[in-house]
N, C-alpha and C. Protein backbone atom coordinates (compact mmCIF):
# COMPACT_ATOMS: atom_id res chain seq x y z
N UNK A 1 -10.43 -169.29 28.29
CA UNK A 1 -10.09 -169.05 26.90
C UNK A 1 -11.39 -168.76 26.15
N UNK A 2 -11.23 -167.83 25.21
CA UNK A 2 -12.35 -166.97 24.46
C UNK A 2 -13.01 -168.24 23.58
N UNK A 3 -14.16 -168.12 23.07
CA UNK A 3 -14.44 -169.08 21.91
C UNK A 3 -13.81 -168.47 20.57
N UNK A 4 -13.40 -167.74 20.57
CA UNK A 4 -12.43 -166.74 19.29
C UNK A 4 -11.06 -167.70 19.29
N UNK A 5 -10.72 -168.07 20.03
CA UNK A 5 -9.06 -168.74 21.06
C UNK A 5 -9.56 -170.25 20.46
N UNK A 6 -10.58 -170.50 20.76
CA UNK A 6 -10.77 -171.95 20.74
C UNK A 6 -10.71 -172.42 19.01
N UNK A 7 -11.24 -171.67 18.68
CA UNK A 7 -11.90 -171.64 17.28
C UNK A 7 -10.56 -171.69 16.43
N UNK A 8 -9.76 -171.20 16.88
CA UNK A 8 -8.28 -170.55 16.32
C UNK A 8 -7.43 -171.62 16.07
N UNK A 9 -7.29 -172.32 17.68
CA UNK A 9 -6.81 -173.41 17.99
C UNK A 9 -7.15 -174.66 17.58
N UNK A 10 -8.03 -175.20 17.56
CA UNK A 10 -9.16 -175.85 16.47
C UNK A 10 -8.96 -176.16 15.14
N UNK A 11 -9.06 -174.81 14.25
CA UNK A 11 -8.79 -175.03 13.07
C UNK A 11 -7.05 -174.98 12.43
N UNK A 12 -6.14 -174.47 13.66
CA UNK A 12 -4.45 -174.51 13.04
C UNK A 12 -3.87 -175.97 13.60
N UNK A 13 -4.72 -176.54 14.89
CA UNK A 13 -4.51 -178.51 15.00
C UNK A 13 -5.19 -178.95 14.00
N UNK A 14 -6.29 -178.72 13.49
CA UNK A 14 -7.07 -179.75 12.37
C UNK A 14 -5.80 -179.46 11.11
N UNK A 15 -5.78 -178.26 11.04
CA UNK A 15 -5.32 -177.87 9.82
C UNK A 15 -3.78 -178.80 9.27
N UNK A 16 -3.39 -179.06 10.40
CA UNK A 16 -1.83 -179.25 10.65
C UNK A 16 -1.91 -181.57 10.22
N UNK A 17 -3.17 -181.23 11.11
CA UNK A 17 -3.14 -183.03 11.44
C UNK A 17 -3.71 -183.44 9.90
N UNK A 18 -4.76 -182.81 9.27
CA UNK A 18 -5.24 -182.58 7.57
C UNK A 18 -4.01 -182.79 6.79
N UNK A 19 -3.29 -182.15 6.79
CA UNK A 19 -1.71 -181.65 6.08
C UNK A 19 -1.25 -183.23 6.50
N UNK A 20 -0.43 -183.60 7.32
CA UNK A 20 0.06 -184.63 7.52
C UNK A 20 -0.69 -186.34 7.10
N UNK A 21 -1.76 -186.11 7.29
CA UNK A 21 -2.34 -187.29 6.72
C UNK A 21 -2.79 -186.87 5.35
N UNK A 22 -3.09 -185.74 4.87
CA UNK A 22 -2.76 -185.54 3.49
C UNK A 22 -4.44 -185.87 2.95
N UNK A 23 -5.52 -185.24 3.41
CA UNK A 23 -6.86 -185.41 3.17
C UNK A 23 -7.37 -182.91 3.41
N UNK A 24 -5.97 -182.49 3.32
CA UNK A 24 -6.70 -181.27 3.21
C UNK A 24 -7.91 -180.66 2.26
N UNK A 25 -7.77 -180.47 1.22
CA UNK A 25 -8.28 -180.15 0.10
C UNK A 25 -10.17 -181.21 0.17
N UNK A 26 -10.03 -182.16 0.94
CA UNK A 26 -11.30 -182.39 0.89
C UNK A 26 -12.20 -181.81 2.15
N UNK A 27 -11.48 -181.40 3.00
CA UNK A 27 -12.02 -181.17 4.33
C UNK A 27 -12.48 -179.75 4.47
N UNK A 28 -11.90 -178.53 4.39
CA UNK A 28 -12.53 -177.15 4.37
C UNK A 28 -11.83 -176.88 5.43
N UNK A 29 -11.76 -175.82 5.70
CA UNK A 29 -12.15 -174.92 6.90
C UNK A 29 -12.98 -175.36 8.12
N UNK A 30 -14.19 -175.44 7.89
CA UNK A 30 -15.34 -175.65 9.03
C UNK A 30 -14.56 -177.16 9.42
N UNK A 31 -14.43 -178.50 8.78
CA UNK A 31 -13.81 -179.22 8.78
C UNK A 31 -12.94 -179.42 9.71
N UNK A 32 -11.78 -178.60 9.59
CA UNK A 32 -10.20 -178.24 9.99
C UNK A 32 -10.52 -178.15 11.46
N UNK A 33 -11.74 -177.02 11.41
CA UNK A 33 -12.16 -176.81 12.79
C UNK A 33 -12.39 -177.62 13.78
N UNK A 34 -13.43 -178.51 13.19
CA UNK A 34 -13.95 -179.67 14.00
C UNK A 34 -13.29 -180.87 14.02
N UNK A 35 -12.48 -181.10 13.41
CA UNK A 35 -11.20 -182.23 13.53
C UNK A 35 -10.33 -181.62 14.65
N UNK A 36 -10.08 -180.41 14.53
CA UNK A 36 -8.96 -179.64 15.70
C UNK A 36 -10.00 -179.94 17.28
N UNK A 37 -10.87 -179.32 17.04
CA UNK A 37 -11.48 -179.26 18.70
C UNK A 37 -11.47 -181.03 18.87
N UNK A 38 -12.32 -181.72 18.34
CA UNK A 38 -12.26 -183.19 18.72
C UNK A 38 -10.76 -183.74 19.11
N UNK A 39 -10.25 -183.42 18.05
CA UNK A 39 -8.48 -184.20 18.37
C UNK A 39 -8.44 -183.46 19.63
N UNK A 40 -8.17 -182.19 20.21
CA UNK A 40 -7.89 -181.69 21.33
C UNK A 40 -8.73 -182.44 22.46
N UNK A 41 -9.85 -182.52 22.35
CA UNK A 41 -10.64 -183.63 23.46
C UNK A 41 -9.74 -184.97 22.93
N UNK A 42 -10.11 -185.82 22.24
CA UNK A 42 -8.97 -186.86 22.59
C UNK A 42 -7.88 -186.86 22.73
N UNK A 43 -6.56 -186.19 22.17
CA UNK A 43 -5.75 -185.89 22.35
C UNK A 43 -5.56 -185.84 23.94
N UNK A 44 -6.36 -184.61 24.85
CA UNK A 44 -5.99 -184.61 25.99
C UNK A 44 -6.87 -185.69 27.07
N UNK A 45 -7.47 -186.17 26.50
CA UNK A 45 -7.86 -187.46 27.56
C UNK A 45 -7.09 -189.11 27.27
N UNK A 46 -6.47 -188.77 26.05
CA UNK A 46 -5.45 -189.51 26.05
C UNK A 46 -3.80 -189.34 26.84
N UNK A 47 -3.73 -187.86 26.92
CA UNK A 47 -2.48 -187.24 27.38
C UNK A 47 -2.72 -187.77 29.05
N UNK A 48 -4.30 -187.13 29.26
CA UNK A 48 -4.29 -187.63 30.85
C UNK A 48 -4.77 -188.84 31.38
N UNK A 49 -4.52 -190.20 30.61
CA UNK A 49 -4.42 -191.50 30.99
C UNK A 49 -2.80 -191.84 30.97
N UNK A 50 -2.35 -191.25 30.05
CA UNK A 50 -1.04 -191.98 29.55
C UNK A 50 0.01 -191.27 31.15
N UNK A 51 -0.17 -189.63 30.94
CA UNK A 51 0.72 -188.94 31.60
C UNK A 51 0.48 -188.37 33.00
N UNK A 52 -0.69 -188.55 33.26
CA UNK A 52 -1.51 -187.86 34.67
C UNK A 52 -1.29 -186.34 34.42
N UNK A 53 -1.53 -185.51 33.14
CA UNK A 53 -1.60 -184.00 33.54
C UNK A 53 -2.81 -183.23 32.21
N UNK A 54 -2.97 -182.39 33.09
CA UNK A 54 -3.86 -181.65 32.62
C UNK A 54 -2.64 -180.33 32.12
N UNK A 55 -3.24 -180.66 30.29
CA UNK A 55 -2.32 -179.58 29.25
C UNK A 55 -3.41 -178.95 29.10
N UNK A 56 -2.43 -177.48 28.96
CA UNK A 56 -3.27 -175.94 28.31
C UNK A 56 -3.33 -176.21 27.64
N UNK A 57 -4.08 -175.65 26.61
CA UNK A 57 -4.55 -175.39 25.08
C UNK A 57 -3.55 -174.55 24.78
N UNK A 58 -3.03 -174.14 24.83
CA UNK A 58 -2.28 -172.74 24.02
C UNK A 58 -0.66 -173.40 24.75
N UNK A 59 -0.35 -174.50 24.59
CA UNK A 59 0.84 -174.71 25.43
C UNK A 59 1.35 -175.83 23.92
N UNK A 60 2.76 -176.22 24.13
CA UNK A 60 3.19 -177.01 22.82
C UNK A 60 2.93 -178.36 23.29
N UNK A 61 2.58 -178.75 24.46
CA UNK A 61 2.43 -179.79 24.71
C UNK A 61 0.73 -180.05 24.35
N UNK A 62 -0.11 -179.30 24.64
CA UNK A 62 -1.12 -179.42 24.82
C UNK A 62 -1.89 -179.37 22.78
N UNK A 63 -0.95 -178.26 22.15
CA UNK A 63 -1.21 -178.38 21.06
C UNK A 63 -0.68 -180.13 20.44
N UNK A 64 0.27 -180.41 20.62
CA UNK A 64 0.95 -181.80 20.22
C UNK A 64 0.06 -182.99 20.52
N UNK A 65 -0.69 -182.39 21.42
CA UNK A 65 -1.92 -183.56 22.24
C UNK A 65 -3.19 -183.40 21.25
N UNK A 66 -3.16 -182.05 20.68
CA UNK A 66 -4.06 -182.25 19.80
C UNK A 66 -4.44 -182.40 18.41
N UNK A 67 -2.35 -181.94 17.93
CA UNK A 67 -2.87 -183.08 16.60
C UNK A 67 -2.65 -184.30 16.74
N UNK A 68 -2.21 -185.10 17.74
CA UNK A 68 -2.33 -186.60 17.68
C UNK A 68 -3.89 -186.83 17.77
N UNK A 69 -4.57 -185.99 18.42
CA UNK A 69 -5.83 -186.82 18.98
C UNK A 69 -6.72 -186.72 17.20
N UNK A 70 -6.03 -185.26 16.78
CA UNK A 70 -6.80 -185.29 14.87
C UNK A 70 -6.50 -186.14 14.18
N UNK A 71 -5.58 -186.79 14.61
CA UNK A 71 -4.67 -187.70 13.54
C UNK A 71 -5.48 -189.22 13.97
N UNK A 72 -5.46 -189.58 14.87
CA UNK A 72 -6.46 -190.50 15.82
C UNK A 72 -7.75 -190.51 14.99
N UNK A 73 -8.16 -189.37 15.12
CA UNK A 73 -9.42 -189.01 14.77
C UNK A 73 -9.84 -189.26 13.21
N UNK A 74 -8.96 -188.64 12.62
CA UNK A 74 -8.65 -188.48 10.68
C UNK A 74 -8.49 -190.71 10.43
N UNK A 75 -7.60 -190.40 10.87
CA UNK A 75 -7.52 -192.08 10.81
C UNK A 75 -8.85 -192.79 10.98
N UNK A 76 -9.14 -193.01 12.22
CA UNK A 76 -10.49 -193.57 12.43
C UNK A 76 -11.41 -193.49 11.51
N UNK A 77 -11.69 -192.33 11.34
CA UNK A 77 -12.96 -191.34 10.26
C UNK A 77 -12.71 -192.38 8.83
N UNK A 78 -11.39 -192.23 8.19
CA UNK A 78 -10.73 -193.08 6.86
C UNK A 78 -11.41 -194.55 7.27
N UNK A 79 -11.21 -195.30 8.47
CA UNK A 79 -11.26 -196.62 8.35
C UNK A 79 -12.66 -196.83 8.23
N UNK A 80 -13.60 -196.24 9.00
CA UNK A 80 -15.09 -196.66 8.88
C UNK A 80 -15.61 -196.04 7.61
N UNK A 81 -15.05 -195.01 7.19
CA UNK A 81 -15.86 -194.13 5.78
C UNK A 81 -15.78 -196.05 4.57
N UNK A 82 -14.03 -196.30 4.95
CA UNK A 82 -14.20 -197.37 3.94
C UNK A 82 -14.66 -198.88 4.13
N UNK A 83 -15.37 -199.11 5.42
CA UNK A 83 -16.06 -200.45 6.02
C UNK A 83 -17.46 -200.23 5.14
């Protein structure tokens, strides 16, 4: 997969997991991005403890793996910003 692909994917999981926890408008773009790629790394190393499989990126499972892992991520980020 292209870094054009990645980048894509990245910022429409951040974008999505942003939206749902409801912190868009402070995050950006570049943001969106880097919440998406991270959630996708946790997301799928969470997918492959829980489930034993290795998800595509461009698959609904593999996207679903990665806004949980943003949402994971968004969460976390909230609890220590306010420690």
């Amino acid at each position: 997969m292209g870094i054009i692909s990645w980048l894509l994917f990245g910022a429409l999981a951040g974008w999505i997991a942003s939206k749902i926890f409801g912190n868009d408008s402070s995050q950006g773009w570049i943001g969106n991005i880097i919440v998406g790629l991270v959630g996708a790394l946790i997301g799928g190393f969470i997918a492959s403890l829980l489930f034993d499989a290795d998800l595509g990126a461009w698959t609904i499972e593999g996207f679903i793996a990665a806004v949980v892992g943003a949402l994971i991520l968004l969460f976390a980020y909230s609890k220590l910003a306010r420690a």
